[in-house]
C-alpha atoms as a PDB file:
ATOM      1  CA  UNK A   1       0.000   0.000   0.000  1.00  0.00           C
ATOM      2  CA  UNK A   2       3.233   2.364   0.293  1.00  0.00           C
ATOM      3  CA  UNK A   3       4.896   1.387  -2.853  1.00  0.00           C
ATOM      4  CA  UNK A   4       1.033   1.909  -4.090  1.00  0.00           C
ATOM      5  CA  UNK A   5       0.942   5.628  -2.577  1.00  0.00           C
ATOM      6  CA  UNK A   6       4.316   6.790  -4.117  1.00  0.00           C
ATOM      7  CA  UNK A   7       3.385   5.717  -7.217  1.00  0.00           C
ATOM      8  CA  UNK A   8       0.212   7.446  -7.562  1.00  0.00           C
ATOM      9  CA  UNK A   9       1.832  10.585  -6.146  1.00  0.00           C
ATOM     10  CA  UNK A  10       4.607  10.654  -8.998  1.00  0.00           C
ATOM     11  CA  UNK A  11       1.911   9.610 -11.261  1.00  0.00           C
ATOM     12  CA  UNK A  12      -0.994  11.917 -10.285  1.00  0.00           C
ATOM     13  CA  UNK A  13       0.169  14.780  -8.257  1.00  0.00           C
ATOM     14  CA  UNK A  14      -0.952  15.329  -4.906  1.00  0.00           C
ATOM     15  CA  UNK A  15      -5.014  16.029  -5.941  1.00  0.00           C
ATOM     16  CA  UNK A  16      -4.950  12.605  -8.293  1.00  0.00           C
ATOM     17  CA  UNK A  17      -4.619  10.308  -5.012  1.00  0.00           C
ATOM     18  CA  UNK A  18      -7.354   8.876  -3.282  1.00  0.00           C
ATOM     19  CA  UNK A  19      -7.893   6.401  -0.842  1.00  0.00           C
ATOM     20  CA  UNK A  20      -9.539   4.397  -3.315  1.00  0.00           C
ATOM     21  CA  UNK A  21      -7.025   4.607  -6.414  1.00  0.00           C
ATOM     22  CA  UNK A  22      -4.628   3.223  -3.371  1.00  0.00           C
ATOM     23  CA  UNK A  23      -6.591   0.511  -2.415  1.00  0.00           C
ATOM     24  CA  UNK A  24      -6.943  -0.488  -6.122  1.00  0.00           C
ATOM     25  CA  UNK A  25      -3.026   0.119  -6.814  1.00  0.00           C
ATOM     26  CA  UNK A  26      -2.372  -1.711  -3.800  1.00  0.00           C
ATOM     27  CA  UNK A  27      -5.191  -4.789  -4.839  1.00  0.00           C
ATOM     28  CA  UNK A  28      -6.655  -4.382  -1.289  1.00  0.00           C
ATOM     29  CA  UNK A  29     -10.306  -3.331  -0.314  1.00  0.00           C
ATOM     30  CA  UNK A  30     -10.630   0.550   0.969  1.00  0.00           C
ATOM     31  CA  UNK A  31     -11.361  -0.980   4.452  1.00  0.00           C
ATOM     32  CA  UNK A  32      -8.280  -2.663   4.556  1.00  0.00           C
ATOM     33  CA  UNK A  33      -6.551   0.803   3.866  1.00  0.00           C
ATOM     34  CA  UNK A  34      -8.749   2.505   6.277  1.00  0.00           C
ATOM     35  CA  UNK A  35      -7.907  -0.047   8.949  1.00  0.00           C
ATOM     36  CA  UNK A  36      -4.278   1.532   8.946  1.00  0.00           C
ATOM     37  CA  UNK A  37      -4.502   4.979   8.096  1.00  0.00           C
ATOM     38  CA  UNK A  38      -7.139   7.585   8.228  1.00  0.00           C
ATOM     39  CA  UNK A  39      -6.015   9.276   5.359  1.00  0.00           C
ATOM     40  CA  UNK A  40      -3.606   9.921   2.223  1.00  0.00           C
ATOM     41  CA  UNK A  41      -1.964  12.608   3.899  1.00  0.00           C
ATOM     42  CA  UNK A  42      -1.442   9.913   6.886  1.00  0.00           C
ATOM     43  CA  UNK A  43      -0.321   7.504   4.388  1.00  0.00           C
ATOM     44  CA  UNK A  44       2.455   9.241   2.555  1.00  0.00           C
ATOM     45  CA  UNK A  45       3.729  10.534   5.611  1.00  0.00           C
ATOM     46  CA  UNK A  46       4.156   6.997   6.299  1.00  0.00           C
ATOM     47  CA  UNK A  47       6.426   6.323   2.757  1.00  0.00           C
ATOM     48  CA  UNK A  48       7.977   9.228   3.532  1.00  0.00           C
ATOM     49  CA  UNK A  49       9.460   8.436   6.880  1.00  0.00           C
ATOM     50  CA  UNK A  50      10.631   5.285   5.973  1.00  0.00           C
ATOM     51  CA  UNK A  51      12.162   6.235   2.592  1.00  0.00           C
ATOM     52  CA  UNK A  52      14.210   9.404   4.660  1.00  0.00           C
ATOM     53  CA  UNK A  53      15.915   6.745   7.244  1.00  0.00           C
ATOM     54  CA  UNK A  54      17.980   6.113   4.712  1.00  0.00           C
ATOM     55  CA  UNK A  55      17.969   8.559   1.748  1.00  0.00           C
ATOM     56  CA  UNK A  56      18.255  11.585   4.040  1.00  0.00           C
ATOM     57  CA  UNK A  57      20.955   9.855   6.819  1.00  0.00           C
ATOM     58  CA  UNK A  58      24.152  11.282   7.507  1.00  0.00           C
ATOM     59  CA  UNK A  59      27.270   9.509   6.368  1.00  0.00           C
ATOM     60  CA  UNK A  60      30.044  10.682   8.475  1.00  0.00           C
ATOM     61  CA  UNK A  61      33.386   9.718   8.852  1.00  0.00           C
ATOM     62  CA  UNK A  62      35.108   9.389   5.577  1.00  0.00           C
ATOM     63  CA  UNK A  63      36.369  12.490   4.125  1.00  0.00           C
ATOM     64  CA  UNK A  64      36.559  15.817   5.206  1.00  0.00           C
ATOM     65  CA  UNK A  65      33.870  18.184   6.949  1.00  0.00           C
ATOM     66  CA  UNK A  66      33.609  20.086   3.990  1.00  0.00           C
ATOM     67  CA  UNK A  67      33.259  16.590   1.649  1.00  0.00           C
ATOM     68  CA  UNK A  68      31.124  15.602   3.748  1.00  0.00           C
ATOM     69  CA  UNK A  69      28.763  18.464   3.645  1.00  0.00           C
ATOM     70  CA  UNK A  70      28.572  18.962  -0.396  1.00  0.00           C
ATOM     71  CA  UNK A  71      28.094  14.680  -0.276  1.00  0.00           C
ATOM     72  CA  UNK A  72      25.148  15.229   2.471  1.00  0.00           C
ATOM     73  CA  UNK A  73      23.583  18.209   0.629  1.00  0.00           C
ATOM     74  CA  UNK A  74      23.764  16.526  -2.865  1.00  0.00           C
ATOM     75  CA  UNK A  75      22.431  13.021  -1.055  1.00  0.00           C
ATOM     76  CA  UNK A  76      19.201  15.768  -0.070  1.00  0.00           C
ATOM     77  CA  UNK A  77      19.685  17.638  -3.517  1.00  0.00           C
ATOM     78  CA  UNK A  78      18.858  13.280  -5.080  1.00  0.00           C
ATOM     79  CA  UNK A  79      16.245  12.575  -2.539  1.00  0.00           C
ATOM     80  CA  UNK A  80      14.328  15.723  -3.844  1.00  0.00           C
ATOM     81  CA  UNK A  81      14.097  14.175  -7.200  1.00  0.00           C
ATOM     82  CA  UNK A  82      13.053  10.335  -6.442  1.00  0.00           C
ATOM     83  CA  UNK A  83       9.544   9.305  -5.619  1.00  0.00           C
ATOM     84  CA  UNK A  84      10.032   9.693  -1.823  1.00  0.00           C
ATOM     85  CA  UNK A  85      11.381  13.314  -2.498  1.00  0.00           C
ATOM     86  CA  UNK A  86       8.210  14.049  -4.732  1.00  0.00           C
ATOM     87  CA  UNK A  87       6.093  12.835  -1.770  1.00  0.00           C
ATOM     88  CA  UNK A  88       8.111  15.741   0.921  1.00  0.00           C
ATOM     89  CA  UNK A  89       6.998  18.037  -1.595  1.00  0.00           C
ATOM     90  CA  UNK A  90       3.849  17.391  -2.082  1.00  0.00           C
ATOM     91  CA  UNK A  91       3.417  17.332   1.628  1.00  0.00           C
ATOM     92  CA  UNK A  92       5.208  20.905   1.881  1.00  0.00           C
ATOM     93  CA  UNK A  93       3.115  22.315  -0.811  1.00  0.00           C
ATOM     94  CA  UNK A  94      -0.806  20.648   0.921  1.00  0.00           C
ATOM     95  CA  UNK A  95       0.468  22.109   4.317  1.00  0.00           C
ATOM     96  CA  UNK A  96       0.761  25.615   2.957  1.00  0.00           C
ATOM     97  CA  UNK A  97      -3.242  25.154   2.886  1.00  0.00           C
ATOM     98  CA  UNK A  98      -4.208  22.471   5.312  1.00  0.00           C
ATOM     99  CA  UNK A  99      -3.462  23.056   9.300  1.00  0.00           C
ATOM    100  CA  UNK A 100      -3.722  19.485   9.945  1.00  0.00           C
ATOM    101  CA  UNK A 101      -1.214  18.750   7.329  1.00  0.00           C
ATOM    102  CA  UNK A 102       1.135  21.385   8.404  1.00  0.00           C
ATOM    103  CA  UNK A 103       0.871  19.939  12.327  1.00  0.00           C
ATOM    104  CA  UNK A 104       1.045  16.381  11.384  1.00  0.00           C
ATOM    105  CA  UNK A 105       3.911  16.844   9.276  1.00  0.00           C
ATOM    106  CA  UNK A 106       6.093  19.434  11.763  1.00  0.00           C
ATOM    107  CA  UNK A 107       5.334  17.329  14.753  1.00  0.00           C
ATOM    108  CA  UNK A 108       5.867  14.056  13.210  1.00  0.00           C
ATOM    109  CA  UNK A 109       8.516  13.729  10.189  1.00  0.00           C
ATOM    110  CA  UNK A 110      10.046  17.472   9.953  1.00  0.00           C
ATOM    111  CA  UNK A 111      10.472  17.535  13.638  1.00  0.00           C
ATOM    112  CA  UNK A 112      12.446  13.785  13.577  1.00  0.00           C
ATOM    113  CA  UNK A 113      14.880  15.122  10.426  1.00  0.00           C
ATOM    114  CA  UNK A 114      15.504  18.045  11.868  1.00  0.00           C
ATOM    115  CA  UNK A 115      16.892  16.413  14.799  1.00  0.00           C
ATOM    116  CA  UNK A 116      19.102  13.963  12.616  1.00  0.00           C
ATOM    117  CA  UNK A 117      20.160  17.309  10.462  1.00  0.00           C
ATOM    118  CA  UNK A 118      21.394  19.075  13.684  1.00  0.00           C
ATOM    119  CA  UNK A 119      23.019  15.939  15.063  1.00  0.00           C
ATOM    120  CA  UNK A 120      24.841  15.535  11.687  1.00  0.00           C
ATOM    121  CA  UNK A 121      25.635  19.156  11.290  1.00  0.00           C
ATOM    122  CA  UNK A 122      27.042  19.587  14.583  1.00  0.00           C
ATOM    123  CA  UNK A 123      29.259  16.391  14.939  1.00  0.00           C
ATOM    124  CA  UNK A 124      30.779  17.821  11.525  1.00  0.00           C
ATOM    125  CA  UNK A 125      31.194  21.287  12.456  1.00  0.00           C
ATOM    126  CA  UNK A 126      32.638  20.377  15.816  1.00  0.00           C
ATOM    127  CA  UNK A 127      34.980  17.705  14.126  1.00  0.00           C
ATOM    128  CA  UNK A 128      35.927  20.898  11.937  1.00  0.00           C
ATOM    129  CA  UNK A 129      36.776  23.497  14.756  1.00  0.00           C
ATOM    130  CA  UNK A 130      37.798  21.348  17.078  1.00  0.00           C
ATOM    131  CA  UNK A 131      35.138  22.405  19.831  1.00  0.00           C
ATOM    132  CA  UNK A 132      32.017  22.016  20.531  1.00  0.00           C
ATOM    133  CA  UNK A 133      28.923  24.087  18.992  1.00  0.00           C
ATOM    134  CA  UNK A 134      25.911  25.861  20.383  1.00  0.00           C
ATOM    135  CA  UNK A 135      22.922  24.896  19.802  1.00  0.00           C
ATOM    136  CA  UNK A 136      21.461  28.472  18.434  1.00  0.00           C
ATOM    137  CA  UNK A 137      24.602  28.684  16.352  1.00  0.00           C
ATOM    138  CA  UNK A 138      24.398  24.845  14.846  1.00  0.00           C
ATOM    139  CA  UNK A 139      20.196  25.509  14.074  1.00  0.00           C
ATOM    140  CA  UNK A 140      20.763  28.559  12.301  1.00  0.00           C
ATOM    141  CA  UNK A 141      23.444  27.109  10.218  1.00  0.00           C
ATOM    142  CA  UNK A 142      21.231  23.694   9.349  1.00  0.00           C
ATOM    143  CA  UNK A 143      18.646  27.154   8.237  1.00  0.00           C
ATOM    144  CA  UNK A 144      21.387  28.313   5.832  1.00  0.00           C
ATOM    145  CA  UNK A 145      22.732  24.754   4.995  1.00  0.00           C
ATOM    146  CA  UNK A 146      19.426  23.932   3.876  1.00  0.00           C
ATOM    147  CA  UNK A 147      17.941  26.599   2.726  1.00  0.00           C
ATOM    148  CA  UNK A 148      18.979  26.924  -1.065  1.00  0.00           C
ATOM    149  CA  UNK A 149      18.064  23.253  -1.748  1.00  0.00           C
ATOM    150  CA  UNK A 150      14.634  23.626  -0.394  1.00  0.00           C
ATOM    151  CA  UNK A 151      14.462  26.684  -2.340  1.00  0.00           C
ATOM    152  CA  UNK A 152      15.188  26.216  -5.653  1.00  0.00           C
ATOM    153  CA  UNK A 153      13.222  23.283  -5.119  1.00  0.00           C
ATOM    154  CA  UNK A 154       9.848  24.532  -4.635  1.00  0.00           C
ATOM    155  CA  UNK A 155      10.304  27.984  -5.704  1.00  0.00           C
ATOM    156  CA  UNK A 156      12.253  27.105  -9.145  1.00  0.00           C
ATOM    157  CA  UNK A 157      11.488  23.802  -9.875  1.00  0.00           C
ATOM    158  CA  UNK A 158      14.724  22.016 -10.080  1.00  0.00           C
ATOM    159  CA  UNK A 159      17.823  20.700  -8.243  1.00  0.00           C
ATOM    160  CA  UNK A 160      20.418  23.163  -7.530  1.00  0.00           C
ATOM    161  CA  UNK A 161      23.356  23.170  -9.372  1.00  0.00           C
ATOM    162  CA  UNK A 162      26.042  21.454  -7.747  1.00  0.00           C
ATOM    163  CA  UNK A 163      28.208  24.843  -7.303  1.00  0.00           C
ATOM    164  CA  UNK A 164      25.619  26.396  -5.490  1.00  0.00           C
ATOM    165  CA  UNK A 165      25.633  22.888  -3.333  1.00  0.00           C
ATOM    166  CA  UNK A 166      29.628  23.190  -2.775  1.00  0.00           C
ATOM    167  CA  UNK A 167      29.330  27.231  -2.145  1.00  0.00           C
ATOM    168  CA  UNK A 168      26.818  26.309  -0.101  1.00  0.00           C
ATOM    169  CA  UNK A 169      29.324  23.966   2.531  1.00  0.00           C
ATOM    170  CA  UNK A 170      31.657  26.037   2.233  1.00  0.00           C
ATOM    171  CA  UNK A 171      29.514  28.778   3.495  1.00  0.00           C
ATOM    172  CA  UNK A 172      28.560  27.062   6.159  1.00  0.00           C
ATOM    173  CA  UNK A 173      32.173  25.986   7.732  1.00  0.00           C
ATOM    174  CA  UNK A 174      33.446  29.305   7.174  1.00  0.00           C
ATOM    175  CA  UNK A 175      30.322  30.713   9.388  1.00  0.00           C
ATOM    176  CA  UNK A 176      30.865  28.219  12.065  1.00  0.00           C
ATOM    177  CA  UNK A 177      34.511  29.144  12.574  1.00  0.00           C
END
């Protein structure tokens, strides 16, 4: 039923899924899909949270901060394009109208990244300067860090170009030091 709601959402847009075009995807009565989730919106932030465990994790470790930022920001730059990207989107774009969207999605999945983003940022940064990072300092850098992706993503309709995603880490380590 996942793999079902992805599809229609790359398929269909947003508007073009239903509850029952999922259950037919999916070969399962509506019931069986109403037995799990209440809605679409409830579903999709289901595929979305388990698609972003991995395609949104942190790799750390292997190269240097700055390597590891441009890899990390063109690993979000990727997601953005793939099916489970399409469906953070979507979700974005329906909570600019819709409250309950908006909550569900800040309290549940948004809330949870943002949590592995400032983890990941900060063990970076600090690795970089050699001492440790405050917290205001480390969220308003993940604001920056993220910032032009999400941007040119919904605002101009593409991926950023990769020297925007390097300017970008470099930005960011020379404003945490």
């Amino acid at each position: 039923m996942l793999n079902a709601a992805d599809d229609l959402l790359v398929e269909r847009g947003f508007d073009g899924v239903t509850i029952e075009s999922i259950a037919a995807r999916a070969g399962v009565a509506k019931q069986t899909v109403y037995r799990w989730w209440k809605s679409k919106v409830d579903i999709l932030l289901d595929t979305l949270t388990g698609d972003a465990q991995d395609g949104l994790a942190w790799r750390l470790g292997a190269a240097t901060a700055e390597e590891e930022l441009k890899l990390h920001l063109r690993r979000i730059s990727g997601f953005l394009q793939e099916p489970a990207g399409q469906v953070l989107l979507a979700l974005l774009g329906h909570a600019q109208t819709n409250e309950n969207t908006a909550r569900a999605l800040r309290e549940g999945f948004l809330r949870e990244q943002r949590e592995r983003d400032l983890t990941g940022l900060r063990t970076v940064l600090e690795r970089h300067i050699g001492r440790p990072m405050d917290e205001q300092t480390t969220t308003y850098l993940l604001d920056v860090m993220l910032g032009p992706i999400f941007y040119q993503a919904l605002v101009v309709g593409h991926s950023p170009a990769p020297e925007l995603l390097d300017m970008t880490a470099r930005l960011v380590l020379d404003m945490a030091t």
